[in-house]
N, C-alpha and C. Protein backbone atom coordinates (compact mmCIF):
# COMPACT_ATOMS: atom_id res chain seq x y z
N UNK A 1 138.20 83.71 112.36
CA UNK A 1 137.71 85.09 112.37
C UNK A 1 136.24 85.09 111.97
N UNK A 2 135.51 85.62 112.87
CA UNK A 2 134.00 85.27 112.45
C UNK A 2 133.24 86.21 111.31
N UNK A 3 134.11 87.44 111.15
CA UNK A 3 133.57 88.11 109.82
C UNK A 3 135.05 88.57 108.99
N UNK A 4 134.57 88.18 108.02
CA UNK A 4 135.82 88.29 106.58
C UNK A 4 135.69 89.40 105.71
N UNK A 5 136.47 90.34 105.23
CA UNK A 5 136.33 91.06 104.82
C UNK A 5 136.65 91.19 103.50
N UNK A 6 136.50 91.53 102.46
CA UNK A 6 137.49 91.28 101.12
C UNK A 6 136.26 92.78 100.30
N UNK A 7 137.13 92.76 99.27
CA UNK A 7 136.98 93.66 97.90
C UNK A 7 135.89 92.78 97.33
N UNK A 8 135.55 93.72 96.70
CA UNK A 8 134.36 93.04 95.73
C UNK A 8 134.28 93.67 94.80
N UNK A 9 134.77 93.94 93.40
CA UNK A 9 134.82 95.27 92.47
C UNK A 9 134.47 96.56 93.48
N UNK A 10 133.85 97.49 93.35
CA UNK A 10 133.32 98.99 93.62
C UNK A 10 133.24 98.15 95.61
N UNK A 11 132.69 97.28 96.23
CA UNK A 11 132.04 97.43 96.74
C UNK A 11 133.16 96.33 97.86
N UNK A 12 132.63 96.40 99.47
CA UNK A 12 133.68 95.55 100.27
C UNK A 12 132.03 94.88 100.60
N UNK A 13 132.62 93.32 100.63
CA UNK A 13 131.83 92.26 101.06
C UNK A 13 132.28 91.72 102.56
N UNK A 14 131.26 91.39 103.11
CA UNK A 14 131.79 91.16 104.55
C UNK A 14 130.99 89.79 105.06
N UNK A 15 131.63 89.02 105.42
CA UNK A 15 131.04 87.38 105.10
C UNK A 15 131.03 86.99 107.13
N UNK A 16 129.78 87.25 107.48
CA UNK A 16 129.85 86.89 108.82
C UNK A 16 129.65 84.98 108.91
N UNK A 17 130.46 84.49 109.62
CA UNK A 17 129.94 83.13 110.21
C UNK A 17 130.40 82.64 111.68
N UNK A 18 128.95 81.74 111.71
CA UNK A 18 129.15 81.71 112.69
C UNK A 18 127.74 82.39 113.24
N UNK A 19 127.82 82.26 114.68
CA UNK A 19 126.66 83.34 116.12
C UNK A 19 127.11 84.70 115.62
N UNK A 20 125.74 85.40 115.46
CA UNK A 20 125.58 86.06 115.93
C UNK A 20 124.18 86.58 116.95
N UNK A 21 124.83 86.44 118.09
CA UNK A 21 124.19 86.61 119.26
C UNK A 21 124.77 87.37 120.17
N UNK A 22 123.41 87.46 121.53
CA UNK A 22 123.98 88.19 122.45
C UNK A 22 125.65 88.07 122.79
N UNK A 23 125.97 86.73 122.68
CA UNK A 23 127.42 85.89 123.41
C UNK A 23 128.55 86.82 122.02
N UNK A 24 128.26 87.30 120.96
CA UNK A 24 128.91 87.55 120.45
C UNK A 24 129.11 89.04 119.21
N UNK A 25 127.91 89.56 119.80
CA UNK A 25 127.72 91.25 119.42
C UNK A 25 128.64 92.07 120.15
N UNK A 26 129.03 91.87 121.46
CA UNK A 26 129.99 92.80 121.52
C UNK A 26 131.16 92.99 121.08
N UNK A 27 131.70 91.92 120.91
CA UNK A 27 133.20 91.52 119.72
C UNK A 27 132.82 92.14 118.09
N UNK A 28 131.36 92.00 117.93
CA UNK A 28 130.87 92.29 116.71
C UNK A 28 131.15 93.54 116.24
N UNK A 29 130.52 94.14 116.94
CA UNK A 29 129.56 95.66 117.05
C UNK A 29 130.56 96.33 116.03
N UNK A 30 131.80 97.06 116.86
CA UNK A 30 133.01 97.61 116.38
C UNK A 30 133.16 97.60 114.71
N UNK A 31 133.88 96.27 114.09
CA UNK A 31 134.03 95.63 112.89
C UNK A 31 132.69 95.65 112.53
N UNK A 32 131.01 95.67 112.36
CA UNK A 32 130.35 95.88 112.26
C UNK A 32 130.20 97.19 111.55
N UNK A 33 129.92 97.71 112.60
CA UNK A 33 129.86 99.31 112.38
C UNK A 33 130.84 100.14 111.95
N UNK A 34 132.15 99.48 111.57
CA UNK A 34 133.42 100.08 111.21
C UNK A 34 133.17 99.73 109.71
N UNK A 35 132.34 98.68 109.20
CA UNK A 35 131.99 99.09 107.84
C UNK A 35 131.11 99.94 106.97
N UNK A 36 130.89 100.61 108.12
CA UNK A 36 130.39 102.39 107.35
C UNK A 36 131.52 103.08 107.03
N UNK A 37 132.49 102.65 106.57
CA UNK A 37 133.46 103.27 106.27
C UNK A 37 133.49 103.72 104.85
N UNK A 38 133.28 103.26 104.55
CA UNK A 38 132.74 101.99 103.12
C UNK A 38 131.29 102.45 102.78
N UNK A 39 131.82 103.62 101.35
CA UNK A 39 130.87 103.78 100.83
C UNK A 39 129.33 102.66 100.25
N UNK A 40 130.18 101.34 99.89
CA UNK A 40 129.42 100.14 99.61
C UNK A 40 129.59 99.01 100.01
N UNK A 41 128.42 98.21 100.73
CA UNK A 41 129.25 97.28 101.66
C UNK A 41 127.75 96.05 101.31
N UNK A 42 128.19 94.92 100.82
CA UNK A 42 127.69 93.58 100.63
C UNK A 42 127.77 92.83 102.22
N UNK A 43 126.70 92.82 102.64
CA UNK A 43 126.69 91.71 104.00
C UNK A 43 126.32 90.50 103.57
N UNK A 44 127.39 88.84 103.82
CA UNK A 44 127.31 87.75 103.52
C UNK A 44 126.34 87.22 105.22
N UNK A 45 125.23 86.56 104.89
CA UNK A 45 124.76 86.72 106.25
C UNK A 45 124.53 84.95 106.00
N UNK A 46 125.01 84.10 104.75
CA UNK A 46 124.73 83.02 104.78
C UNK A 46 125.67 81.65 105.37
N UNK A 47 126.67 82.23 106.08
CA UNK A 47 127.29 80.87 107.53
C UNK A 47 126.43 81.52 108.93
N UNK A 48 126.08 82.20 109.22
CA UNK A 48 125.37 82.46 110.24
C UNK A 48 124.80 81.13 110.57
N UNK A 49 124.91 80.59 111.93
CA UNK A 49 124.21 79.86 112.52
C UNK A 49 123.58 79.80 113.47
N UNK A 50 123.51 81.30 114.28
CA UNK A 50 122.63 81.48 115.49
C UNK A 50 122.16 82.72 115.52
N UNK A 51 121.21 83.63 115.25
CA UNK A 51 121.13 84.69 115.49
C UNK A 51 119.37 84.98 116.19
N UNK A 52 119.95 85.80 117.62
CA UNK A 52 118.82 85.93 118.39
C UNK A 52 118.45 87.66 118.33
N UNK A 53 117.71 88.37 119.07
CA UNK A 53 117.30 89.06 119.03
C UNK A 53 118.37 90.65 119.25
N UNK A 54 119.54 90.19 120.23
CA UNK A 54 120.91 91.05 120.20
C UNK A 54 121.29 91.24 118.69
N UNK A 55 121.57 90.12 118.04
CA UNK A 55 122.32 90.02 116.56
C UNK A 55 121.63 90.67 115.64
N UNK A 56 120.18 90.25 115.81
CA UNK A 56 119.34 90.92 114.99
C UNK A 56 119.28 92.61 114.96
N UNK A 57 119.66 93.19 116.06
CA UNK A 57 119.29 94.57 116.67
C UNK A 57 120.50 95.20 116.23
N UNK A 58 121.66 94.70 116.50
CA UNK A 58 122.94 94.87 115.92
C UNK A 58 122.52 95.16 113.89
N UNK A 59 122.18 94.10 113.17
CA UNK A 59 122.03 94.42 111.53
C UNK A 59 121.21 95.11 111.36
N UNK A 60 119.83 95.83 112.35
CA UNK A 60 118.68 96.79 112.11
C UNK A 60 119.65 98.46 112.18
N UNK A 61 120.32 97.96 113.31
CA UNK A 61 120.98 99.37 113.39
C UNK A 61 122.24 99.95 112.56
N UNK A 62 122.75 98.55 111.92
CA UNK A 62 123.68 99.08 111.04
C UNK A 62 123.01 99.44 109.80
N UNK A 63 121.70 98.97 109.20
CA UNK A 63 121.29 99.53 108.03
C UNK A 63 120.96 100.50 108.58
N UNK A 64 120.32 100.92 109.52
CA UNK A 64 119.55 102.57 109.85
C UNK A 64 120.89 102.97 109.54
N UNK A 65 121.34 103.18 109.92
CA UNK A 65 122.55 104.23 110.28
C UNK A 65 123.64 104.21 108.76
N UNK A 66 123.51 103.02 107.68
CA UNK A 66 124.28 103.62 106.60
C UNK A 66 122.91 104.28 105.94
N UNK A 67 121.93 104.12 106.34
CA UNK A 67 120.55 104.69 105.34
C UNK A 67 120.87 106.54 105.48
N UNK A 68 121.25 106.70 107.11
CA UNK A 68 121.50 107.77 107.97
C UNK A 68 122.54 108.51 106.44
N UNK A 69 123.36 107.81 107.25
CA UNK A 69 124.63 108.17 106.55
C UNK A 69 124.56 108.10 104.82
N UNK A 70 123.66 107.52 104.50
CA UNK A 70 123.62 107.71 102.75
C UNK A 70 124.71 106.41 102.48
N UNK A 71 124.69 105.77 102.86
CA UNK A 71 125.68 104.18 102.53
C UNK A 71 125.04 102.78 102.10
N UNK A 72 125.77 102.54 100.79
CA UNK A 72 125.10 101.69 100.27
C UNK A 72 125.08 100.06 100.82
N UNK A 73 124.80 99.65 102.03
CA UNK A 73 124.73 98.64 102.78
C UNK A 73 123.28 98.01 102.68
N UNK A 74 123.78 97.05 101.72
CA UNK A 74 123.02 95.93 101.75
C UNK A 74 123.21 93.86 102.13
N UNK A 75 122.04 92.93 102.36
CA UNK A 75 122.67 91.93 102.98
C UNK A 75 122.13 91.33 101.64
N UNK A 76 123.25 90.52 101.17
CA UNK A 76 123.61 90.08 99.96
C UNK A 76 123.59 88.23 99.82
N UNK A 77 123.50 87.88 101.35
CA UNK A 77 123.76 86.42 100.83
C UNK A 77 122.48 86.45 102.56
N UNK A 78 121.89 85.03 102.26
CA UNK A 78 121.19 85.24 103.78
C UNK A 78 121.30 83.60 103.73
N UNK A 79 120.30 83.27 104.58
CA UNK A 79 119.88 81.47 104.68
C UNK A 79 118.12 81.89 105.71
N UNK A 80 118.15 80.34 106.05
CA UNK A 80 116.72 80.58 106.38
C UNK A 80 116.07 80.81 107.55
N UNK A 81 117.35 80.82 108.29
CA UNK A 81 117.20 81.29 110.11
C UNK A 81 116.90 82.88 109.54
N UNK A 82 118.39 83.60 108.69
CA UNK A 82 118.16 84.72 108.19
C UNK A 82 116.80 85.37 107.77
N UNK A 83 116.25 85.04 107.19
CA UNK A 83 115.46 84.93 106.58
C UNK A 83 114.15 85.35 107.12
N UNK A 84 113.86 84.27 108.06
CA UNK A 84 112.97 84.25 108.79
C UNK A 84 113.10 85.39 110.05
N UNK A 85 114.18 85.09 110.53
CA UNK A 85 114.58 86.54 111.60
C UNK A 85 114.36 88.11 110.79
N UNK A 86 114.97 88.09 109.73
CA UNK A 86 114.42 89.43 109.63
C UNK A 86 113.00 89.71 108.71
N UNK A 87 112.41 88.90 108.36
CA UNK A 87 110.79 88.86 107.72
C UNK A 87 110.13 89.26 108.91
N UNK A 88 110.37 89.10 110.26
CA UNK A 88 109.79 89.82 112.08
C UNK A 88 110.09 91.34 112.18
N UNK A 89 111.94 91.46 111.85
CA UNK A 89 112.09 92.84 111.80
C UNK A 89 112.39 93.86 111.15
N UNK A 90 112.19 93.41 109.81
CA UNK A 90 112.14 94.39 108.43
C UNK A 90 113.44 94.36 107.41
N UNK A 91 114.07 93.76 108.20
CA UNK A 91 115.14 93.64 107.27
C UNK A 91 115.57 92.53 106.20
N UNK A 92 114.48 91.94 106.04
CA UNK A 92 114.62 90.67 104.96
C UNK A 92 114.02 91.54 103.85
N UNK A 93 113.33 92.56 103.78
CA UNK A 93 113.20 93.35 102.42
C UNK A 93 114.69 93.15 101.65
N UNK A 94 115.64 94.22 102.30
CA UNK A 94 116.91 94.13 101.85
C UNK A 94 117.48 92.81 101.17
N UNK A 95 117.56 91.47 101.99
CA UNK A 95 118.17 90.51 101.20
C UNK A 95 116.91 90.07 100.16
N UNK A 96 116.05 90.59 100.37
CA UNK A 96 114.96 90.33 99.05
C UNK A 96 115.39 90.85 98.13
N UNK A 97 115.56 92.40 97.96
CA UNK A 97 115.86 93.51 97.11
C UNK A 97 117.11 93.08 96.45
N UNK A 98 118.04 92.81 97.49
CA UNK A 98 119.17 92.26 96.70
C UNK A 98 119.66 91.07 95.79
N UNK A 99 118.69 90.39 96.63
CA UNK A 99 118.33 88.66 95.45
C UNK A 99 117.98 89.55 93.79
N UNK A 100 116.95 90.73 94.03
CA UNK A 100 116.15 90.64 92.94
C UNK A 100 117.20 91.57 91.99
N UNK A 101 117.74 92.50 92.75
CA UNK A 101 118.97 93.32 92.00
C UNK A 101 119.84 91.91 91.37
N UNK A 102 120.02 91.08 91.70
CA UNK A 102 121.14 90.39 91.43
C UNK A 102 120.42 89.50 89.83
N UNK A 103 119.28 89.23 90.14
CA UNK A 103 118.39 88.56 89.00
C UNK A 103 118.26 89.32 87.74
N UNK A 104 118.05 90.52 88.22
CA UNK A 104 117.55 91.87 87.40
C UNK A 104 118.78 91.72 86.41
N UNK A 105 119.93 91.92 86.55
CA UNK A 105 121.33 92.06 86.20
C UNK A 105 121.65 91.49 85.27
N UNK A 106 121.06 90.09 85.42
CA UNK A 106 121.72 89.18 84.42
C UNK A 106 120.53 88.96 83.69
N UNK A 107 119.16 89.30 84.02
CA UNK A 107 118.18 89.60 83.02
C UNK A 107 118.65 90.68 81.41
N UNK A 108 119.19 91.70 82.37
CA UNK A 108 119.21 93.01 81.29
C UNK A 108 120.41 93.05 81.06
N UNK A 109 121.63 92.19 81.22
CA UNK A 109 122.78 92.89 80.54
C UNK A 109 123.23 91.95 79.87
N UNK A 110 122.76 92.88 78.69
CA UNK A 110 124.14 92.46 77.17
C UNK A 110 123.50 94.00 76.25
């Protein structure tokens, strides 16, 4: 199954691996976008091993659209194809933001 779904305290984590590409956004899209369901949703974007400019267009439009929707969708785990693909189309802020939320956390709590 190329994306996994599970609980995460408050929040559902969704662990894509594998392409995502043209060859495999349309199987995507659906389960994709069916996690706006989901007030809070962790995207695991770090088994990804192919992602071209379809795949990419696919994760731009699912953040627009929970931003739309007021949904807390962020990409939580990345790698360096990741990385680099969305530092082109804006969406590596997010797994930035979320690295730094995650740092922040264990900075300030006790």
């Amino acid at each position: 199954m190329p994306i996994q779904v599970t609980q995460d305290g408050e929040a559902m984590r969704a662990a894509i691996d594998g392409e995502l590409t043209i060859f495999t956004v349309e199987t995507l899209q659906d389960e994709l976008l069916g996690l706006l369901n989901h007030p809070s949703v962790r995207i695991d974007l770090s088994t990804v091993t192919e992602l071209d400019g379809c795949g990419a267009q696919l994760l731009c439009v699912l953040l627009a659209e929970a931003r739309r929707m007021e949904r807390d969708v962020s990409i939580a785990g990345s790698n360096a194809l990741v990385d680099e693909v969305g530092n082109w189309l804006g969406f590596a802020a997010e797994t930035d933001a979320a690295r730094m939320e995650g740092a922040g956390e264990g900075e300030h709590g006790s």
